[in-house]
PDB file of N, CA and C in Angstrom:
ATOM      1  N   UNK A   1      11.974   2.664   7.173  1.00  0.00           N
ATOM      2  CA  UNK A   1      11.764   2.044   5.891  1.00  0.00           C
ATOM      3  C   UNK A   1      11.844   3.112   4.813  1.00  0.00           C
ATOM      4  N   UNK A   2      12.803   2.898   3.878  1.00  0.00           N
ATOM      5  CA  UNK A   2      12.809   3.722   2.790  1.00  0.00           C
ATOM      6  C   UNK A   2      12.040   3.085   1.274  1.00  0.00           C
ATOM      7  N   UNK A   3      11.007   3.499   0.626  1.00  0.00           N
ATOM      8  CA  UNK A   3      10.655   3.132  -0.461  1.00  0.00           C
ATOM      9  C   UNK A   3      10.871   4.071  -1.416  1.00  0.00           C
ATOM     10  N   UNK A   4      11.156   3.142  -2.753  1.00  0.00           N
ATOM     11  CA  UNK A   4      11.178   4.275  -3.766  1.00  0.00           C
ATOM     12  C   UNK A   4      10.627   3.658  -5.302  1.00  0.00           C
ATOM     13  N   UNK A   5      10.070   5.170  -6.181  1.00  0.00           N
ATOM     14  CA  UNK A   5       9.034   4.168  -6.872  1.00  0.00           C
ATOM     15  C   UNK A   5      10.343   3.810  -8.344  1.00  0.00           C
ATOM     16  N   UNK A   6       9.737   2.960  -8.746  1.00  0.00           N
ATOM     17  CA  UNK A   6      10.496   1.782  -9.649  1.00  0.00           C
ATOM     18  C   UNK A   6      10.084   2.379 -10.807  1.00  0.00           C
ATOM     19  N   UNK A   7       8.584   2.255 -11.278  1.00  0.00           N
ATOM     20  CA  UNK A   7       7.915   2.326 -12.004  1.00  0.00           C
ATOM     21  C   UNK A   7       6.198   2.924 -11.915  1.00  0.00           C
ATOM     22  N   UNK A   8       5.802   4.054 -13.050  1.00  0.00           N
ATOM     23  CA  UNK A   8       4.364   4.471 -12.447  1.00  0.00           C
ATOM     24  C   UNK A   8       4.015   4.295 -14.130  1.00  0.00           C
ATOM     25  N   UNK A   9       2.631   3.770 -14.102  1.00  0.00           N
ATOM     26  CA  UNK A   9       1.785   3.728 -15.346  1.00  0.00           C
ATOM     27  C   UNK A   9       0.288   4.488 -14.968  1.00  0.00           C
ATOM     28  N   UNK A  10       0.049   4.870 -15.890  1.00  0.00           N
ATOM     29  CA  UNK A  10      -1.258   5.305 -16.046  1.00  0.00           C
ATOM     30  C   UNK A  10      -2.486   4.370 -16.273  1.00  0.00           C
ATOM     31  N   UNK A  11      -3.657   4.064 -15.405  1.00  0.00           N
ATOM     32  CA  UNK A  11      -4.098   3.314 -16.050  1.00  0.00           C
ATOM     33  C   UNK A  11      -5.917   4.242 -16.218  1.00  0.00           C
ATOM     34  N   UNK A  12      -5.969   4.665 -17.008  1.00  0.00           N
ATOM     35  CA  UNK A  12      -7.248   5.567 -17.385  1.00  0.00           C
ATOM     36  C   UNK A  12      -8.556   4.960 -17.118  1.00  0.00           C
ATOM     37  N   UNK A  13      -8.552   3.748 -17.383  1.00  0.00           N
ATOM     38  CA  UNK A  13     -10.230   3.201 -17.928  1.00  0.00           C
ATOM     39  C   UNK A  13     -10.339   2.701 -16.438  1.00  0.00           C
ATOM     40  N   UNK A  14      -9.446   2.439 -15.839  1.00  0.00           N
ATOM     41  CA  UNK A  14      -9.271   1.510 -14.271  1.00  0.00           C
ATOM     42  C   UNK A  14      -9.381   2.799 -13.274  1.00  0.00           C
ATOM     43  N   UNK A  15      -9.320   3.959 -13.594  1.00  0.00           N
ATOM     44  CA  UNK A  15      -9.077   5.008 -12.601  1.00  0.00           C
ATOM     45  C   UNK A  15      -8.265   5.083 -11.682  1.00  0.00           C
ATOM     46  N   UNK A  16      -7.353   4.571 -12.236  1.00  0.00           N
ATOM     47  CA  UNK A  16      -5.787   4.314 -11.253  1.00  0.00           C
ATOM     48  C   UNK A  16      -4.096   4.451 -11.765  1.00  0.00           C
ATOM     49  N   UNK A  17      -3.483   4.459 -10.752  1.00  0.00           N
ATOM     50  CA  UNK A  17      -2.016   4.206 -11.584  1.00  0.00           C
ATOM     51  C   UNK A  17      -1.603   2.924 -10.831  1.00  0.00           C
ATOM     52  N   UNK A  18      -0.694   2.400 -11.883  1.00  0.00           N
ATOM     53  CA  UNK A  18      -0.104   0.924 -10.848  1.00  0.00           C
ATOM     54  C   UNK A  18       1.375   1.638 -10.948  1.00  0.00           C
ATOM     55  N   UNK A  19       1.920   1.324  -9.273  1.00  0.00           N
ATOM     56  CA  UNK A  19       3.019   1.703  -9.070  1.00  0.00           C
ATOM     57  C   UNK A  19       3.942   0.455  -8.908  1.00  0.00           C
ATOM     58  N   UNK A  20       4.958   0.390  -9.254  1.00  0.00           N
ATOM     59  CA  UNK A  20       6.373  -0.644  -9.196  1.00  0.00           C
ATOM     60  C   UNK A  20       7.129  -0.076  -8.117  1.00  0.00           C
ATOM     61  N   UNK A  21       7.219  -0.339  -6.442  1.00  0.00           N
ATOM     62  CA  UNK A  21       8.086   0.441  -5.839  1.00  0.00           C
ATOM     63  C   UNK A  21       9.253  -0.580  -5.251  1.00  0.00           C
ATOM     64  N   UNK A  22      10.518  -0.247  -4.372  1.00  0.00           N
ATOM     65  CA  UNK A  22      11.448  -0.923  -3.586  1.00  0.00           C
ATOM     66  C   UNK A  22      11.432  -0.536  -2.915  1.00  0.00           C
ATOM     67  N   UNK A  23      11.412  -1.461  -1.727  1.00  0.00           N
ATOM     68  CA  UNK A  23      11.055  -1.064   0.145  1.00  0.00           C
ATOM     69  C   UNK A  23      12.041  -1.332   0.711  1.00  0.00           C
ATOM     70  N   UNK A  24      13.205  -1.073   1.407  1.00  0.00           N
ATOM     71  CA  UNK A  24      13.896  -1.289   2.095  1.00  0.00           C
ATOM     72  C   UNK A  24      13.927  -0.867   3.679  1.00  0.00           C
ATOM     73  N   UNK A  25      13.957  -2.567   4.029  1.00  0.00           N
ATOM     74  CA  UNK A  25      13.874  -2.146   5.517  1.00  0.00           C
ATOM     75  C   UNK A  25      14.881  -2.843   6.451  1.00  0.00           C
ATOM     76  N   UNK A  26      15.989  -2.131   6.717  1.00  0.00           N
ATOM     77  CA  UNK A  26      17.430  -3.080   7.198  1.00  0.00           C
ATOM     78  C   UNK A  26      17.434  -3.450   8.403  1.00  0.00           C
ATOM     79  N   UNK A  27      17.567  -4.827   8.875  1.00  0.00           N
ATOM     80  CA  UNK A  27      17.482  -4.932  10.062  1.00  0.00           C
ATOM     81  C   UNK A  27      15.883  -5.583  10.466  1.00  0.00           C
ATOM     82  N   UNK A  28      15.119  -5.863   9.724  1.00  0.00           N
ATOM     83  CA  UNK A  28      13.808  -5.561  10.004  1.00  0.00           C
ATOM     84  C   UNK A  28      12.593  -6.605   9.406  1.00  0.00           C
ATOM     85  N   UNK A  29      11.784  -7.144   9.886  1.00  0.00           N
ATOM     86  CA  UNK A  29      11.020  -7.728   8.796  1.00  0.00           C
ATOM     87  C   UNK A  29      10.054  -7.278   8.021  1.00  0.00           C
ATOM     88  N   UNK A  30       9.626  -8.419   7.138  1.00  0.00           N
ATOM     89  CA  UNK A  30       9.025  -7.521   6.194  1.00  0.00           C
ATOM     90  C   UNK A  30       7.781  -7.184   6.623  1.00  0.00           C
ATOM     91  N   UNK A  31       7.514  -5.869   5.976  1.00  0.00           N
ATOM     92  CA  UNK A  31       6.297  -4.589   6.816  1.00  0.00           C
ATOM     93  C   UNK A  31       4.903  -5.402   6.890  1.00  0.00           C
ATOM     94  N   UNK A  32       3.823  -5.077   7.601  1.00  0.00           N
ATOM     95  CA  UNK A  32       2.500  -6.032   7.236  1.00  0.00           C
ATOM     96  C   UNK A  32       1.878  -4.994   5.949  1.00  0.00           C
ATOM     97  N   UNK A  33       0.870  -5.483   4.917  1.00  0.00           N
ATOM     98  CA  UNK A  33       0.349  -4.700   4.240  1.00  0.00           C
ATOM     99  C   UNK A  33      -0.155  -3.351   4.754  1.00  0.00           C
ATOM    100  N   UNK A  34      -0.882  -3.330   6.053  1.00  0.00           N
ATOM    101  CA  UNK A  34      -1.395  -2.399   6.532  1.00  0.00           C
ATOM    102  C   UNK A  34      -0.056  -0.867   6.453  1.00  0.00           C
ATOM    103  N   UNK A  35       0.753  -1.501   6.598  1.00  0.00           N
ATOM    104  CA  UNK A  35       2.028  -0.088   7.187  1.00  0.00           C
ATOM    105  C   UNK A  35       2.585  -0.440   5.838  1.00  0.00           C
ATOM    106  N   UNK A  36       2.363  -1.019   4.618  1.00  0.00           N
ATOM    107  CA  UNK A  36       2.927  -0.681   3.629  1.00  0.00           C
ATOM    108  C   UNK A  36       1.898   0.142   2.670  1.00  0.00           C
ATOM    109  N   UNK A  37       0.854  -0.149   3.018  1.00  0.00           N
ATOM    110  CA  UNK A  37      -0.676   0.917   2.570  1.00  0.00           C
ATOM    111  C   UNK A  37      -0.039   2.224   3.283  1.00  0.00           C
ATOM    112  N   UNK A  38       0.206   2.531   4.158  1.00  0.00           N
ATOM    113  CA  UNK A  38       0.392   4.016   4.832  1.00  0.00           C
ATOM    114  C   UNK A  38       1.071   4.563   4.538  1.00  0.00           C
ATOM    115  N   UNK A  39       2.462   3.578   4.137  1.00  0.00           N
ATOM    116  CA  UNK A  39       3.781   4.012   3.786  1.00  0.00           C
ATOM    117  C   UNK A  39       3.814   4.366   2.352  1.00  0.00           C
ATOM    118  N   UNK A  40       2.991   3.994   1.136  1.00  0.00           N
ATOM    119  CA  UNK A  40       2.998   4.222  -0.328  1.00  0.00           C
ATOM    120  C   UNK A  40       2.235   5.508  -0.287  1.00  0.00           C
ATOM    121  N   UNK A  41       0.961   5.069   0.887  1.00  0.00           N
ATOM    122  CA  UNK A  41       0.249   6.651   0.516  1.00  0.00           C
ATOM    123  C   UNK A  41       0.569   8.026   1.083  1.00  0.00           C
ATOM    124  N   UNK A  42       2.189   7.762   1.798  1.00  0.00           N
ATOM    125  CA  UNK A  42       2.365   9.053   1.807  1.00  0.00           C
ATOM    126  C   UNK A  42       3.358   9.278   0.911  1.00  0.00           C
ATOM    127  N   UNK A  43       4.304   8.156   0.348  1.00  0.00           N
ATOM    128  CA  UNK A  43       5.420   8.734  -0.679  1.00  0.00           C
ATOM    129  C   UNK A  43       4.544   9.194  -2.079  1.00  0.00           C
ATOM    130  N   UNK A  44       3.082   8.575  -2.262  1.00  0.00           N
ATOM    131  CA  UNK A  44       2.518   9.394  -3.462  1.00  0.00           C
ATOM    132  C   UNK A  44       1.327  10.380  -3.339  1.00  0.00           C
ATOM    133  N   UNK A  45       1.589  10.610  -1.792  1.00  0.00           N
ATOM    134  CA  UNK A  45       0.548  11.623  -1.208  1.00  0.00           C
ATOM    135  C   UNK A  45      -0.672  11.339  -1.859  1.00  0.00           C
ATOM    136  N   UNK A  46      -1.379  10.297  -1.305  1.00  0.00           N
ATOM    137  CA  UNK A  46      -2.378   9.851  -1.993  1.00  0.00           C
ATOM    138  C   UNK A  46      -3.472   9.752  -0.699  1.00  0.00           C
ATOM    139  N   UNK A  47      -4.649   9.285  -0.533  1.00  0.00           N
ATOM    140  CA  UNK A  47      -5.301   9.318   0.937  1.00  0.00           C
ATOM    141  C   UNK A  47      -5.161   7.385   0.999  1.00  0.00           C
ATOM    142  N   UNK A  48      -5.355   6.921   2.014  1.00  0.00           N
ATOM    143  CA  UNK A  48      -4.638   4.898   1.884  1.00  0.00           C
ATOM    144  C   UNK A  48      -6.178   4.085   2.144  1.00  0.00           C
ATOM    145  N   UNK A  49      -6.845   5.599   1.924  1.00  0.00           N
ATOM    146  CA  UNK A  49      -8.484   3.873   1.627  1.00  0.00           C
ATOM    147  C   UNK A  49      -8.473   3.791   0.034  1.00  0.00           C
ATOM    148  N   UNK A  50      -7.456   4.756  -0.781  1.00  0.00           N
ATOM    149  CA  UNK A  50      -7.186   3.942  -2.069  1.00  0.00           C
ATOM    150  C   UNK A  50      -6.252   3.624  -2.845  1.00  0.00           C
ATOM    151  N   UNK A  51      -5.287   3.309  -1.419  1.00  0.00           N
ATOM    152  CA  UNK A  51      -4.665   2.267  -2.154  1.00  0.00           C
ATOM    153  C   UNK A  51      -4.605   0.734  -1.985  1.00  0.00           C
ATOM    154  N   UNK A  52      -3.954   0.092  -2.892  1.00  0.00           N
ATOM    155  CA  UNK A  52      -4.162  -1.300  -3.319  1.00  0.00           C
ATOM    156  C   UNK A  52      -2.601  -2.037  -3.248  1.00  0.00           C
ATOM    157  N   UNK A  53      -2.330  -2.505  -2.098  1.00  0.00           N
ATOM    158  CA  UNK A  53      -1.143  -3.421  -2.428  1.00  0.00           C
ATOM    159  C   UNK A  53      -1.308  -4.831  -3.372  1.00  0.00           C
ATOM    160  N   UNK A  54      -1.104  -4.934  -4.047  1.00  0.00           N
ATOM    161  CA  UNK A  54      -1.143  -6.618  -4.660  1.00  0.00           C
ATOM    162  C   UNK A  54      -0.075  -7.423  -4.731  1.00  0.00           C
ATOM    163  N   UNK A  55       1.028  -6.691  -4.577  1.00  0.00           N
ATOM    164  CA  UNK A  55       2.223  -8.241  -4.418  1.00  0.00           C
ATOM    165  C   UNK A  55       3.596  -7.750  -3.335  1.00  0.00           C
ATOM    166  N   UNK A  56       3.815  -8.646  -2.722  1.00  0.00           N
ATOM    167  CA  UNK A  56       5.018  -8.224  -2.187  1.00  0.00           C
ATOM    168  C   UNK A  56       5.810  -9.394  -2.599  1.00  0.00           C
ATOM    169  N   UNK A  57       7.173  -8.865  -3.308  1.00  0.00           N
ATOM    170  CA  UNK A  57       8.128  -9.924  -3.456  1.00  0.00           C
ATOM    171  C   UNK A  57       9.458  -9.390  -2.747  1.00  0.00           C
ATOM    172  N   UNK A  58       9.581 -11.235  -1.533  1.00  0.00           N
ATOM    173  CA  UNK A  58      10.745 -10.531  -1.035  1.00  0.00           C
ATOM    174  C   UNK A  58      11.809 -11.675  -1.461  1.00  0.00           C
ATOM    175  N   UNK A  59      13.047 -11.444  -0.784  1.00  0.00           N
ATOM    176  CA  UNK A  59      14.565 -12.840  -1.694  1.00  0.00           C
ATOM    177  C   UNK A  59      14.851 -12.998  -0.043  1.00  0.00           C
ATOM    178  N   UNK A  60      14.767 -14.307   0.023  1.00  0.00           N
ATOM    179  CA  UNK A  60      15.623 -14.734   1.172  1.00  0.00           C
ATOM    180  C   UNK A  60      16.893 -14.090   1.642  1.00  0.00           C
ATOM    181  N   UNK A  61      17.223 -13.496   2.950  1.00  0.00           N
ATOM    182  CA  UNK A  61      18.203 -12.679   3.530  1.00  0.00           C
ATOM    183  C   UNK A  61      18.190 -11.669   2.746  1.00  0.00           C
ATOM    184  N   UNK A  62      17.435 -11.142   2.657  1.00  0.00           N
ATOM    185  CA  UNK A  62      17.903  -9.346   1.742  1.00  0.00           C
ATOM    186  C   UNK A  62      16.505  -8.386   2.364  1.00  0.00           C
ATOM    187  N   UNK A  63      16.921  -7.345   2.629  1.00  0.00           N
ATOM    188  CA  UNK A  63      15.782  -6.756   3.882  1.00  0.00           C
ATOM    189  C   UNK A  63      15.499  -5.918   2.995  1.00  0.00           C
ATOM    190  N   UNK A  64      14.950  -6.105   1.595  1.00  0.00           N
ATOM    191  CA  UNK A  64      14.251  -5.175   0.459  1.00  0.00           C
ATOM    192  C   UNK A  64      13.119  -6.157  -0.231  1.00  0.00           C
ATOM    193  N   UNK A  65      11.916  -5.522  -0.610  1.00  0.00           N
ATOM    194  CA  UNK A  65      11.368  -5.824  -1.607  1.00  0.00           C
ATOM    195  C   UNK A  65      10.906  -4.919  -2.421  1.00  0.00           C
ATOM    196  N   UNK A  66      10.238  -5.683  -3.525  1.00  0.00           N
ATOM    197  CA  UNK A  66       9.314  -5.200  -4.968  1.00  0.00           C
ATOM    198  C   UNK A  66       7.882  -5.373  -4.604  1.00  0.00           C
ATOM    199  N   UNK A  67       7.465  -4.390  -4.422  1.00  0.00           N
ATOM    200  CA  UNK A  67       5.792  -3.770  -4.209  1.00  0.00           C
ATOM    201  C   UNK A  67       5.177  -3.665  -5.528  1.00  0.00           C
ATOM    202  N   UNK A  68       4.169  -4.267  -5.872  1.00  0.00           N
ATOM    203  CA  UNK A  68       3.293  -3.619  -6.659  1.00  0.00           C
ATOM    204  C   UNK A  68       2.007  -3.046  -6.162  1.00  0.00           C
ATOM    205  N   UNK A  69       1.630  -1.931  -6.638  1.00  0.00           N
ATOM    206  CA  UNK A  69       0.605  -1.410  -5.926  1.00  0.00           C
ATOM    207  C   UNK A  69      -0.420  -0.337  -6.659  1.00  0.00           C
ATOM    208  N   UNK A  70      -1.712  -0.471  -6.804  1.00  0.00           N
ATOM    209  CA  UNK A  70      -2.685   0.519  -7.214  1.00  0.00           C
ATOM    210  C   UNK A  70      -3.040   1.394  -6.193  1.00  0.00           C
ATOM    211  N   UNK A  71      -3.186   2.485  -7.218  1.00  0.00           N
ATOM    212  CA  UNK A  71      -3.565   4.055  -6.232  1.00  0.00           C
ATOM    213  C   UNK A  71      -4.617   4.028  -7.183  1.00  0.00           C
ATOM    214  N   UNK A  72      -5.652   3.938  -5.913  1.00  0.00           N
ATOM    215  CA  UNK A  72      -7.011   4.372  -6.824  1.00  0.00           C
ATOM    216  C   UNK A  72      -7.467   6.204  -6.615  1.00  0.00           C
ATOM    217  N   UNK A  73      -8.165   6.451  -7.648  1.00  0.00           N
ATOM    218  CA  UNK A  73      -9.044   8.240  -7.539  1.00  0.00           C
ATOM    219  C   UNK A  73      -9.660   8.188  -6.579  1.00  0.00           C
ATOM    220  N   UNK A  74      -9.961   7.130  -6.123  1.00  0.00           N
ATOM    221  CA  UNK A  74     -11.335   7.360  -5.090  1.00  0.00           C
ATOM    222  C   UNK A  74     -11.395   5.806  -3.968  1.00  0.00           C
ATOM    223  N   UNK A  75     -12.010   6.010  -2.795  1.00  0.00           N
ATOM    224  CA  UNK A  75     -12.419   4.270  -2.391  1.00  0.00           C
ATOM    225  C   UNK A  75     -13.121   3.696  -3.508  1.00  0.00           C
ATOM    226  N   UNK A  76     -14.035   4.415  -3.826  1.00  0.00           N
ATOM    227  CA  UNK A  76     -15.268   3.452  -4.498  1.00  0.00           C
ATOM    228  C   UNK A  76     -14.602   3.173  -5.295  1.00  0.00           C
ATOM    229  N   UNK A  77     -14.050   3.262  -6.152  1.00  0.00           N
ATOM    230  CA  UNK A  77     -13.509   3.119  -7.584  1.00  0.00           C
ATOM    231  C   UNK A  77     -12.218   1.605  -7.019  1.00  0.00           C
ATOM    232  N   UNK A  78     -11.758   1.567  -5.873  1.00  0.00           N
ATOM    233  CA  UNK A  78     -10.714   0.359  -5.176  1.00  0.00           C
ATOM    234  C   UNK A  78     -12.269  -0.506  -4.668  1.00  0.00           C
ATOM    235  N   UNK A  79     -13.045  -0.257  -3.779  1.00  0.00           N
ATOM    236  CA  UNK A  79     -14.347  -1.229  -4.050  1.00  0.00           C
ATOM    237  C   UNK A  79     -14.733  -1.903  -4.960  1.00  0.00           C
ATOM    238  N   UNK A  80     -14.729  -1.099  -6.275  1.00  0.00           N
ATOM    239  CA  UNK A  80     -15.431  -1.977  -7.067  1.00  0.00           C
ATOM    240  C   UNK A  80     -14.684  -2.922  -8.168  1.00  0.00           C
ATOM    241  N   UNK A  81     -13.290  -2.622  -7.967  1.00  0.00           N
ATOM    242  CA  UNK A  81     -12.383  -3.667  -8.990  1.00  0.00           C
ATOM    243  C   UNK A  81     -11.808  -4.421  -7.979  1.00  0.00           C
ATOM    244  N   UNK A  82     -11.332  -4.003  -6.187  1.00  0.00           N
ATOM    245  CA  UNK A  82     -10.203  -4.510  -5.899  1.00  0.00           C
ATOM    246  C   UNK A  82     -10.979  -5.649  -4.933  1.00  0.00           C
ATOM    247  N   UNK A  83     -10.298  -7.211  -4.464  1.00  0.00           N
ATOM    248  CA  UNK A  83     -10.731  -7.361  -3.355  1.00  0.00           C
ATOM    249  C   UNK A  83      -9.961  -7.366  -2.329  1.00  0.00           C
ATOM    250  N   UNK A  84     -10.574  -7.292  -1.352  1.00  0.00           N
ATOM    251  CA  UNK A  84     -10.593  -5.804  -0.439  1.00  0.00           C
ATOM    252  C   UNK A  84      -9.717  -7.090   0.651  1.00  0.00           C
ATOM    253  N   UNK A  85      -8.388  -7.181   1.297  1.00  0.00           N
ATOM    254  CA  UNK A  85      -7.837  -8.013   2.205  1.00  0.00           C
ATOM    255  C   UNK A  85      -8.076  -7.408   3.644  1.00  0.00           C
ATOM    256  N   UNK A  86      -8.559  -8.494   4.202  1.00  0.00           N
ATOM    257  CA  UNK A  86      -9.575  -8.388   5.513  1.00  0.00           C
ATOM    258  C   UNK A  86      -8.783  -8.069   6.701  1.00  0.00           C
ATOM    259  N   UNK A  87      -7.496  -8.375   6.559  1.00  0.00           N
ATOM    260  CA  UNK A  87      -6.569  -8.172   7.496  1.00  0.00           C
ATOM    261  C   UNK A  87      -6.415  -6.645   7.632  1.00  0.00           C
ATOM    262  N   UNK A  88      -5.861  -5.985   6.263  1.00  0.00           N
ATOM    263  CA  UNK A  88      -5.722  -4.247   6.616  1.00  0.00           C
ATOM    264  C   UNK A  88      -6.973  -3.591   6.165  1.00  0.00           C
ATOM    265  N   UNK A  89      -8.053  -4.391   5.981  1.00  0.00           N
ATOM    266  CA  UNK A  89      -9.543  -3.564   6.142  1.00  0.00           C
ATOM    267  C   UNK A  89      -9.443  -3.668   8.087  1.00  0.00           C
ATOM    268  N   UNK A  90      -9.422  -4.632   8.621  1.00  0.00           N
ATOM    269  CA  UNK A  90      -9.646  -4.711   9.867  1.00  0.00           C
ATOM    270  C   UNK A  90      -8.851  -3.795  10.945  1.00  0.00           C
ATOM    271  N   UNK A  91      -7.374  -4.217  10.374  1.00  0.00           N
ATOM    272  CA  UNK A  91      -6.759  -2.676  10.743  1.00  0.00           C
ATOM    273  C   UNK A  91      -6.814  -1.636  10.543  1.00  0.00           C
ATOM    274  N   UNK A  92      -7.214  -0.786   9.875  1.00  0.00           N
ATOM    275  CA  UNK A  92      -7.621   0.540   9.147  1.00  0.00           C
ATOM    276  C   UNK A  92      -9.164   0.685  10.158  1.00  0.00           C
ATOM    277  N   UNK A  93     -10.152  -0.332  10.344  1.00  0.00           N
ATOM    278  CA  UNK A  93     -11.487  -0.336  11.043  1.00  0.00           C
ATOM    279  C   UNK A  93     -10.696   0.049  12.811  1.00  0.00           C
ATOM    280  N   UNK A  94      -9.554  -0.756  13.236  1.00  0.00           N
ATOM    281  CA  UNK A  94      -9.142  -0.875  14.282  1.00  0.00           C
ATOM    282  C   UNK A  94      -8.698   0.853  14.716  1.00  0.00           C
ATOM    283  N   UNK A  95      -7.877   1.001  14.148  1.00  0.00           N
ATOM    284  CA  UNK A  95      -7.599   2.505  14.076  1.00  0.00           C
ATOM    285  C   UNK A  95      -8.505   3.534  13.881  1.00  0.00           C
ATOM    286  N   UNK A  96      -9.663   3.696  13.075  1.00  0.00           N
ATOM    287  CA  UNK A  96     -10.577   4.522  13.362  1.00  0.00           C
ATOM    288  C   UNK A  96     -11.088   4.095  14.332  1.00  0.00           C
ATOM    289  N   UNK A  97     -11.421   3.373  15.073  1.00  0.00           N
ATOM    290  CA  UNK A  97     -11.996   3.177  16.370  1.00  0.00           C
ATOM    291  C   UNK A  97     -11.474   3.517  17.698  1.00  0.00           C
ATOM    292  N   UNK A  98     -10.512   3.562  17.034  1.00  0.00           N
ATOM    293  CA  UNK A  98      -9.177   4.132  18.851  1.00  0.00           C
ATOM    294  C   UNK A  98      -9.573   5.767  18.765  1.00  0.00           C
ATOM    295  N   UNK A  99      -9.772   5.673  20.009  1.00  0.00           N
ATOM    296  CA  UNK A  99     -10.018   7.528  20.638  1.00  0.00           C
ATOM    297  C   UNK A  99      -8.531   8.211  20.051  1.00  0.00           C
ATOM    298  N   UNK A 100      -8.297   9.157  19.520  1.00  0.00           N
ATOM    299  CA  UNK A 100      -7.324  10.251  19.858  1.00  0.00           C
ATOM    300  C   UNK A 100      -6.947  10.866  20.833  1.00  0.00           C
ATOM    301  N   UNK A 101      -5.416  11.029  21.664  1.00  0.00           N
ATOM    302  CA  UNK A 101      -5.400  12.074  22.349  1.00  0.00           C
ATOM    303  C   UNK A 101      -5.450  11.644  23.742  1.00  0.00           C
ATOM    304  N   UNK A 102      -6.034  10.301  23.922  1.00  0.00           N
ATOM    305  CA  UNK A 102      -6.208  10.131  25.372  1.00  0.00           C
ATOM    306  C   UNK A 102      -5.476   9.337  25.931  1.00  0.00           C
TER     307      UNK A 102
END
């Protein structure tokens, strides 16, 4: 999957930036939030308990979409504005729980 960012704003009082990105993934369906959280927070080298996906728009037969997405400063600061989707909280819980290594 290649993403790339579209658009970055500053948002000061929110303690965040909202990013505009395009995901392309050929051949492929579209990513679950969880691996599109992993995948933004490493193209903005950010840590992914703060970031915030909020929209995925995809077009029938075309293996790209338009991401919008907040990078928060901190978790707490994505705690206390964002709500929090239970699916890649649960995955993110799932994965710290798996042993390393073995």
């Amino acid at each position: 999957m290649e993403i790339t960012i579209l658009k970055e704003v500053e948002q000061p009082l929110l303690n965040r930036k909202r990013y505009i990105f395009n995901a392309d993934f050929p051949e492929k369906a579209t990513p679950a939030r969880a691996i599109l959280v992993e995948e933004i927070a490493k193209k903005v080298k950010a840590k992914p308990e703060g970031v915030a996906v909020r929209h995925v728009y995809t077009k029938y037969g075309v293996a790209s979409a338009k991401i919008i997405s907040h990078i928060y400063k901190s978790a707490e600061d994505l705690k206390k504005i964002e709500i929090v989707n239970k699916k890649v909280a649960a995955g993110a819980a799932k994965k710290a729980e798996a042993p390393k290594g073995e």
